[in-house]
N, C-alpha and C. Protein backbone atom coordinates (compact mmCIF):
# COMPACT_ATOMS: atom_id res chain seq x y z
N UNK A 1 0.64 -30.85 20.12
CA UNK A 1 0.41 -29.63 19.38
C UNK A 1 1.28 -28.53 19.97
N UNK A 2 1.92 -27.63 19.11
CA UNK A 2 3.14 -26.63 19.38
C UNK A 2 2.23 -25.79 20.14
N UNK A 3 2.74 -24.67 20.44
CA UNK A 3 1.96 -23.11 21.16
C UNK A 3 1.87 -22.58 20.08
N UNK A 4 2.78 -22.68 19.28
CA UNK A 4 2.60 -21.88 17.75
C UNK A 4 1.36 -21.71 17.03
N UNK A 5 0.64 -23.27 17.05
CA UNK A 5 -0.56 -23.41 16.87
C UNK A 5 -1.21 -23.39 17.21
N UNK A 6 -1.92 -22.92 18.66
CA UNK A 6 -2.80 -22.59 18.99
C UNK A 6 -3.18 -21.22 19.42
N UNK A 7 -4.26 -20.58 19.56
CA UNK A 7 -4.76 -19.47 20.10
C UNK A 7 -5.47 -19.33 20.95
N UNK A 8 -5.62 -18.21 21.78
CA UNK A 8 -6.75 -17.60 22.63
C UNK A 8 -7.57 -16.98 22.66
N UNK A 9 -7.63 -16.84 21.40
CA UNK A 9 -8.54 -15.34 20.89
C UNK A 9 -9.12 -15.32 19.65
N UNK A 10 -9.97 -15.28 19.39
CA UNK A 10 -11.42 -15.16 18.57
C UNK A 10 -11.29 -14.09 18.01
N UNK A 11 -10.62 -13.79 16.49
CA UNK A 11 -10.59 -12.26 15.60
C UNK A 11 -11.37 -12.48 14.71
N UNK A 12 -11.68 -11.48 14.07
CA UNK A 12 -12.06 -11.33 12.48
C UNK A 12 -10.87 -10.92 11.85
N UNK A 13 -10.77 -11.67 10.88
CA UNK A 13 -9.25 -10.66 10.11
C UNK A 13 -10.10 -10.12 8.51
N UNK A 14 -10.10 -9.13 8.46
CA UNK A 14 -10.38 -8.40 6.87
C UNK A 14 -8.87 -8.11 5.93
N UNK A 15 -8.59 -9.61 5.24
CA UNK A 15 -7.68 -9.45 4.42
C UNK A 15 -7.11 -8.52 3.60
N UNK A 16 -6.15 -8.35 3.06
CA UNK A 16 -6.15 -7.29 1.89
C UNK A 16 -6.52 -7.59 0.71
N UNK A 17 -7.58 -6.72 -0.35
CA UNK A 17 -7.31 -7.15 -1.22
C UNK A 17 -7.51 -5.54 -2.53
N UNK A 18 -6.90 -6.18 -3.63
CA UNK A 18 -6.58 -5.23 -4.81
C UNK A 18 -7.92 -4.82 -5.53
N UNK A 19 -7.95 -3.78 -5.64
CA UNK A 19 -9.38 -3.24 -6.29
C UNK A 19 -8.70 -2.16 -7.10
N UNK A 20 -9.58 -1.70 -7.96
CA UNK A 20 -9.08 -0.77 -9.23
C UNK A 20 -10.34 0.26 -9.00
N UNK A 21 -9.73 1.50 -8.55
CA UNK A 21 -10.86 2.75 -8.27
C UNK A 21 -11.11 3.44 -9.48
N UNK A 22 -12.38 4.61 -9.48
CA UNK A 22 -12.58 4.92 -10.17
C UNK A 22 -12.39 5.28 -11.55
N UNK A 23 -10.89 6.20 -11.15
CA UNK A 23 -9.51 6.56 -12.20
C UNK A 23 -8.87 4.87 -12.79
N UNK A 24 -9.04 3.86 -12.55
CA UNK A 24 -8.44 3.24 -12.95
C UNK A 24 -6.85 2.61 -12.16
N UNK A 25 -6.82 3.44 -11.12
CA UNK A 25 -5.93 3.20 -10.28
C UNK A 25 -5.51 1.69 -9.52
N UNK A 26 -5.21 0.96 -9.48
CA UNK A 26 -4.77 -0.34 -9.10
C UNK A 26 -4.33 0.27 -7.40
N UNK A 27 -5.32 -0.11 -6.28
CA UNK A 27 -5.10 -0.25 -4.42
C UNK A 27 -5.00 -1.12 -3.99
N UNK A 28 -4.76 -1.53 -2.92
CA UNK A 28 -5.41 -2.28 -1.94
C UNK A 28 -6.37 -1.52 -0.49
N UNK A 29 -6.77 -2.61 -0.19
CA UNK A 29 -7.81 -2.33 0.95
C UNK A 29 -8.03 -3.49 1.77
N UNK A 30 -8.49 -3.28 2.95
CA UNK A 30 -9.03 -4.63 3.89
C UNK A 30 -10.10 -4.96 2.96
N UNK A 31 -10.75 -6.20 2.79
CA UNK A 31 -11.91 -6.61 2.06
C UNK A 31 -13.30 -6.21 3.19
N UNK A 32 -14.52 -6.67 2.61
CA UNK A 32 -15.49 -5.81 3.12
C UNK A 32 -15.52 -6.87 4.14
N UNK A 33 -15.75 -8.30 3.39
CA UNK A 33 -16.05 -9.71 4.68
C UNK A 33 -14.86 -10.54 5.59
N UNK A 34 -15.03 -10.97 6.21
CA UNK A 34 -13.85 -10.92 7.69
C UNK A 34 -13.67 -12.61 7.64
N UNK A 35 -12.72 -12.73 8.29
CA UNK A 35 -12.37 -14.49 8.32
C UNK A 35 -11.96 -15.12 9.56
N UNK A 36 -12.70 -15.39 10.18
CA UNK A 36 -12.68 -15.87 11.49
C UNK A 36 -11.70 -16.50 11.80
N UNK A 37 -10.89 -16.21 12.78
CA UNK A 37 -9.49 -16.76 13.12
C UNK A 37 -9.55 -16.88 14.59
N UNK A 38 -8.01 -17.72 15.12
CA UNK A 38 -7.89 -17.60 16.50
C UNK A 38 -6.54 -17.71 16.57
N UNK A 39 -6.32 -16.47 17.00
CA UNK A 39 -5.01 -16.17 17.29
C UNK A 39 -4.16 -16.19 18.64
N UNK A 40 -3.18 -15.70 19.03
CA UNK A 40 -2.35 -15.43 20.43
C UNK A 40 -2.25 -13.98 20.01
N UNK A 41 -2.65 -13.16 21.14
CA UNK A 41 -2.78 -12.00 21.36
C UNK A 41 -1.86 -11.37 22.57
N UNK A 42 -0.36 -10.78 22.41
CA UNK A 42 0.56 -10.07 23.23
C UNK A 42 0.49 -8.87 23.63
N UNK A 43 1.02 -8.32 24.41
CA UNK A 43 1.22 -6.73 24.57
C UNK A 43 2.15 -6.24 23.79
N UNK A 44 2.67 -5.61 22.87
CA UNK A 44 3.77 -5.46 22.83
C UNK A 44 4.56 -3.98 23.34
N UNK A 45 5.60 -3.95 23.02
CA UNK A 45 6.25 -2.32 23.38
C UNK A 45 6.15 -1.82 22.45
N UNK A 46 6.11 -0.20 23.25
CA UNK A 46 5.72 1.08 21.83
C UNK A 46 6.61 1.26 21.31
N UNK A 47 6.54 2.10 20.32
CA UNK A 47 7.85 2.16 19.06
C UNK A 47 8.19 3.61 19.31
N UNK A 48 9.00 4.23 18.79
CA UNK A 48 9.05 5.96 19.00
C UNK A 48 10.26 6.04 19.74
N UNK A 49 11.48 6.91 19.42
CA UNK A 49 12.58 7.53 19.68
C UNK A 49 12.13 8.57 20.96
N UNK A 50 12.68 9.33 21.83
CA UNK A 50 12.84 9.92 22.59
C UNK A 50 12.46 11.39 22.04
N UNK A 51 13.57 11.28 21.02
CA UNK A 51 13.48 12.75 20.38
C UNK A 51 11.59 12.83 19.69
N UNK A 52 11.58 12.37 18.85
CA UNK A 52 9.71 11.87 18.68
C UNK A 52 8.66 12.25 19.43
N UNK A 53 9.07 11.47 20.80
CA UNK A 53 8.08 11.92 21.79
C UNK A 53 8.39 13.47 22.29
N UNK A 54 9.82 13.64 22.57
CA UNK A 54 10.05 15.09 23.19
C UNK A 54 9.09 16.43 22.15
N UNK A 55 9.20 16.08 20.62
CA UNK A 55 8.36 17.28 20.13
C UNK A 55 6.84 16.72 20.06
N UNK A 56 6.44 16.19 20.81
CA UNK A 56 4.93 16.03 20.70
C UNK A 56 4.32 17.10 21.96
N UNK A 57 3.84 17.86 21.01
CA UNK A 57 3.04 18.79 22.49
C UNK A 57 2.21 18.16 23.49
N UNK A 58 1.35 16.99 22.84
CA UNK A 58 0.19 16.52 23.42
C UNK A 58 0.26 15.20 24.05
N UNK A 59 1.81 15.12 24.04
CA UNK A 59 1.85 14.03 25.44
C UNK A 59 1.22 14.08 26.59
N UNK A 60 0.39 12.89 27.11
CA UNK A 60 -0.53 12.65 27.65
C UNK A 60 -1.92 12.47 27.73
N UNK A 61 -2.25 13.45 26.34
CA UNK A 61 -3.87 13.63 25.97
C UNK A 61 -3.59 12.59 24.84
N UNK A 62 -2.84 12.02 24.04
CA UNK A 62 -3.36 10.62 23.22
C UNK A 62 -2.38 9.71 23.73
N UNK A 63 -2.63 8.35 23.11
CA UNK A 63 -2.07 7.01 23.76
C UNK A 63 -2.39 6.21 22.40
N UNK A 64 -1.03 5.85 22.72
CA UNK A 64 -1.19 4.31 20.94
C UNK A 64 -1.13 3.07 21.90
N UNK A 65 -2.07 2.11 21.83
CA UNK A 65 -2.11 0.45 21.90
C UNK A 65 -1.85 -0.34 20.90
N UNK A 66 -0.55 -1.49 21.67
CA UNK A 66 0.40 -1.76 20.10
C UNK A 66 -0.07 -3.74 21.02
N UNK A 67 -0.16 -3.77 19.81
CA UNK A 67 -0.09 -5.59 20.31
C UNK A 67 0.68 -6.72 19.22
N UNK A 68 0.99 -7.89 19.58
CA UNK A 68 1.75 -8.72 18.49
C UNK A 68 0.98 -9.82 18.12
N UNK A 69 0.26 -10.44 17.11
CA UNK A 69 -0.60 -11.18 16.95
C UNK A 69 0.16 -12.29 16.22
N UNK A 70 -0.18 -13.77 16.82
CA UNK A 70 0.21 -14.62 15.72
C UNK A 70 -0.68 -15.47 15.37
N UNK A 71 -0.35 -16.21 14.15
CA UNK A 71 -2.00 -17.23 13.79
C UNK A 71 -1.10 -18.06 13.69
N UNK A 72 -1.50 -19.13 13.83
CA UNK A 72 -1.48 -20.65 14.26
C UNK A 72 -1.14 -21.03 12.26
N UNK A 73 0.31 -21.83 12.29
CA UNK A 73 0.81 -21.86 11.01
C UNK A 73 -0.23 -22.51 9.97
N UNK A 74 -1.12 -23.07 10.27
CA UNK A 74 -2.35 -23.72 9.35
C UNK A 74 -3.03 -22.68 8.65
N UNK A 75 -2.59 -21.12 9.33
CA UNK A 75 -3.81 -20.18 8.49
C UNK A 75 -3.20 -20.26 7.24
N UNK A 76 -3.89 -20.22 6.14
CA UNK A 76 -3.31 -20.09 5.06
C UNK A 76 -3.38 -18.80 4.22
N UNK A 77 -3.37 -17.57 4.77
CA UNK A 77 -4.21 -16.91 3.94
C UNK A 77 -3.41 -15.72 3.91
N UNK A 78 -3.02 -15.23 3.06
CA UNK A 78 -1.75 -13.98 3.13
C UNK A 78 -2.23 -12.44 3.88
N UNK A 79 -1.64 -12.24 4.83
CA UNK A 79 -2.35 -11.53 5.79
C UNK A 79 -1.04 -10.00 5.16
N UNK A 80 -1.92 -9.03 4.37
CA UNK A 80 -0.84 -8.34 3.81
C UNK A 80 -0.89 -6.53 4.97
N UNK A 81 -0.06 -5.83 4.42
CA UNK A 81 -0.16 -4.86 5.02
C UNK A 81 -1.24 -3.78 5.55
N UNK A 82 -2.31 -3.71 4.25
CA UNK A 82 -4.09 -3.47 4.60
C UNK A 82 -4.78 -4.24 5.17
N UNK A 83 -4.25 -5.41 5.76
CA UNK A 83 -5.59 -5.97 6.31
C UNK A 83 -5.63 -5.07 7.81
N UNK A 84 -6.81 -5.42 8.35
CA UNK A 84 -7.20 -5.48 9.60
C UNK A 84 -7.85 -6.40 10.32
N UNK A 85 -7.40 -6.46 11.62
CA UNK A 85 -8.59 -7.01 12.25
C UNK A 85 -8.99 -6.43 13.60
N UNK A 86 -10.68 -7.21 13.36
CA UNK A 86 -11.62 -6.63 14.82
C UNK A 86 -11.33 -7.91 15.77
N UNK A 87 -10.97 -6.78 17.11
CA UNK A 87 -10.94 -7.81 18.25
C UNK A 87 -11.79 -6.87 19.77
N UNK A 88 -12.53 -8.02 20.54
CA UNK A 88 -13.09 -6.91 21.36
C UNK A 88 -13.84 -5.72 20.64
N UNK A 89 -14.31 -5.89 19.63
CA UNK A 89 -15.37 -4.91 18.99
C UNK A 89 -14.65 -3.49 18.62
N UNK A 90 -13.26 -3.86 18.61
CA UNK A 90 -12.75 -2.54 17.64
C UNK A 90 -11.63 -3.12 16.63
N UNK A 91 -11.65 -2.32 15.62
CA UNK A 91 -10.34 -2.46 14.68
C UNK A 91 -9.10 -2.24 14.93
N UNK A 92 -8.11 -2.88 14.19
CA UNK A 92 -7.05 -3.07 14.48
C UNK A 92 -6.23 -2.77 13.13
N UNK A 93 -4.93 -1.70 12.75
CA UNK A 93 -4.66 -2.04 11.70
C UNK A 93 -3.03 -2.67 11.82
N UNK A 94 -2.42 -3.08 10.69
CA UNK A 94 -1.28 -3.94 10.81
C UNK A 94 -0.34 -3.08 10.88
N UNK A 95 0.69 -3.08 11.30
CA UNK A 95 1.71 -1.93 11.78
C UNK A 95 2.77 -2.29 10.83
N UNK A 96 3.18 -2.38 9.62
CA UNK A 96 4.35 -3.03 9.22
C UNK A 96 4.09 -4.37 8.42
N UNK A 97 5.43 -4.46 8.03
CA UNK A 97 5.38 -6.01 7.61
C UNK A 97 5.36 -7.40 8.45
N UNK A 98 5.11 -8.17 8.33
CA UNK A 98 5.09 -9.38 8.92
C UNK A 98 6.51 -9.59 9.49
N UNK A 99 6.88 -10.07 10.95
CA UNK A 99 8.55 -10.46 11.32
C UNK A 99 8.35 -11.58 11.12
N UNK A 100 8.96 -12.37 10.22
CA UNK A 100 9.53 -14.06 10.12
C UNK A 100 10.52 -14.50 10.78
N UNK A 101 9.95 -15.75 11.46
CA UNK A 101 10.89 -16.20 12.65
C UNK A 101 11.33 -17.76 11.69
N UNK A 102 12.24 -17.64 11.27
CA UNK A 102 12.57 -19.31 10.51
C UNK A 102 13.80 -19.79 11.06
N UNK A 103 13.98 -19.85 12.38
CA UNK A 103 15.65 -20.19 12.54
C UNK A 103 15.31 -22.08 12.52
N UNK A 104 14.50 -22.77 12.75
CA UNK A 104 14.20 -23.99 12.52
C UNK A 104 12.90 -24.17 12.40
N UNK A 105 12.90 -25.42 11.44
CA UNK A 105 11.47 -26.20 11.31
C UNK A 105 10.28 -25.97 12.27
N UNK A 106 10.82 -26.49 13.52
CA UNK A 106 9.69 -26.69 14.57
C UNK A 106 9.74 -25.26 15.42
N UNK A 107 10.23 -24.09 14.74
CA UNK A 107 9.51 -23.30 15.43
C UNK A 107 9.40 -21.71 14.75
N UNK A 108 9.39 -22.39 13.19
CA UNK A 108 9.03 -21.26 12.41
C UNK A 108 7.68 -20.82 12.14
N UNK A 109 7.64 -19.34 12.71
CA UNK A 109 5.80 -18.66 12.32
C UNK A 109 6.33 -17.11 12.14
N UNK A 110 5.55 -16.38 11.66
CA UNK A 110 5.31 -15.38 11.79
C UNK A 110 4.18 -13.87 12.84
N UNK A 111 4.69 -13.11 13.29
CA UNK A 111 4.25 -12.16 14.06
C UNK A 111 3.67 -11.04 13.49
N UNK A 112 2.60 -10.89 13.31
CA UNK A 112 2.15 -9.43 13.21
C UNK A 112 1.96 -8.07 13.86
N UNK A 113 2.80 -6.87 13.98
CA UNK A 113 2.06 -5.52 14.94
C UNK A 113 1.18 -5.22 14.71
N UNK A 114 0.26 -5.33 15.57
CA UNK A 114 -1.16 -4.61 15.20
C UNK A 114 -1.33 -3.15 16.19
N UNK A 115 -2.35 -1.92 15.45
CA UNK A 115 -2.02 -0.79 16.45
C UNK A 115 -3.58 -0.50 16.16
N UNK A 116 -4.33 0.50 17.02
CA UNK A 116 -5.56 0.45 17.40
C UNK A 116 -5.57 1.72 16.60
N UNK A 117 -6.88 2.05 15.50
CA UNK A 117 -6.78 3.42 15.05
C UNK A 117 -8.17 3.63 15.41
């Protein structure tokens, strides 16, 4: 069995899905019920230009936690830009689109950013 496929970590993932609000408006949203997964859970590096951080007054009083999540290629389940998931008893939302890694067969998966809100 690859590393690809396996995990260390015990999530809930709350998929995205399309709902039509009041107005008639066509959204998406994380769904209400969660789908038990097990993923590989990374650190990753923060994102943000120099210049970015230089006009932030309140450097130091907040902090973003960024991590890279992957699921084991068997998940089948389209993990879109609204989903979230709970890990360690807090939410997580998806930072972006999915990075696809396909340079060969045996070691194509995909990575998700996840960032703590």
């Amino acid at each position: 069995m690859s590393m690809l496929d396996r995990g260390h970590v015990d999530v809930t993932v709350f998929l995205e899905e399309v709902v039509t609000d009041a107005d008639g408006n066509i959204m998406t949203r994380p769904s209400e019920t969660g789908t038990p997964a097990r993923v590989r859970m990374d650190p990753s590096v923060m994102t943000g230009t120099s210049a970015r951080r230089a006009e932030q007054d309140n450097e130091g009083f907040e902090t973003e936690q960024q991590y890279s999540c992957s699921f084991p290629r068997s998940f089948q389940h389209v993990i879109g830009a609204q989903s979230q998931i709970e890990w360690n008893g807090r939410r997580w939302a998806m930072h972006g689109d999915r990075f696809i890694y396909d340079r060969s067969h045996r070691t194509a998966h995909s990575v998700y950013k996840l960032r703590r809100f």
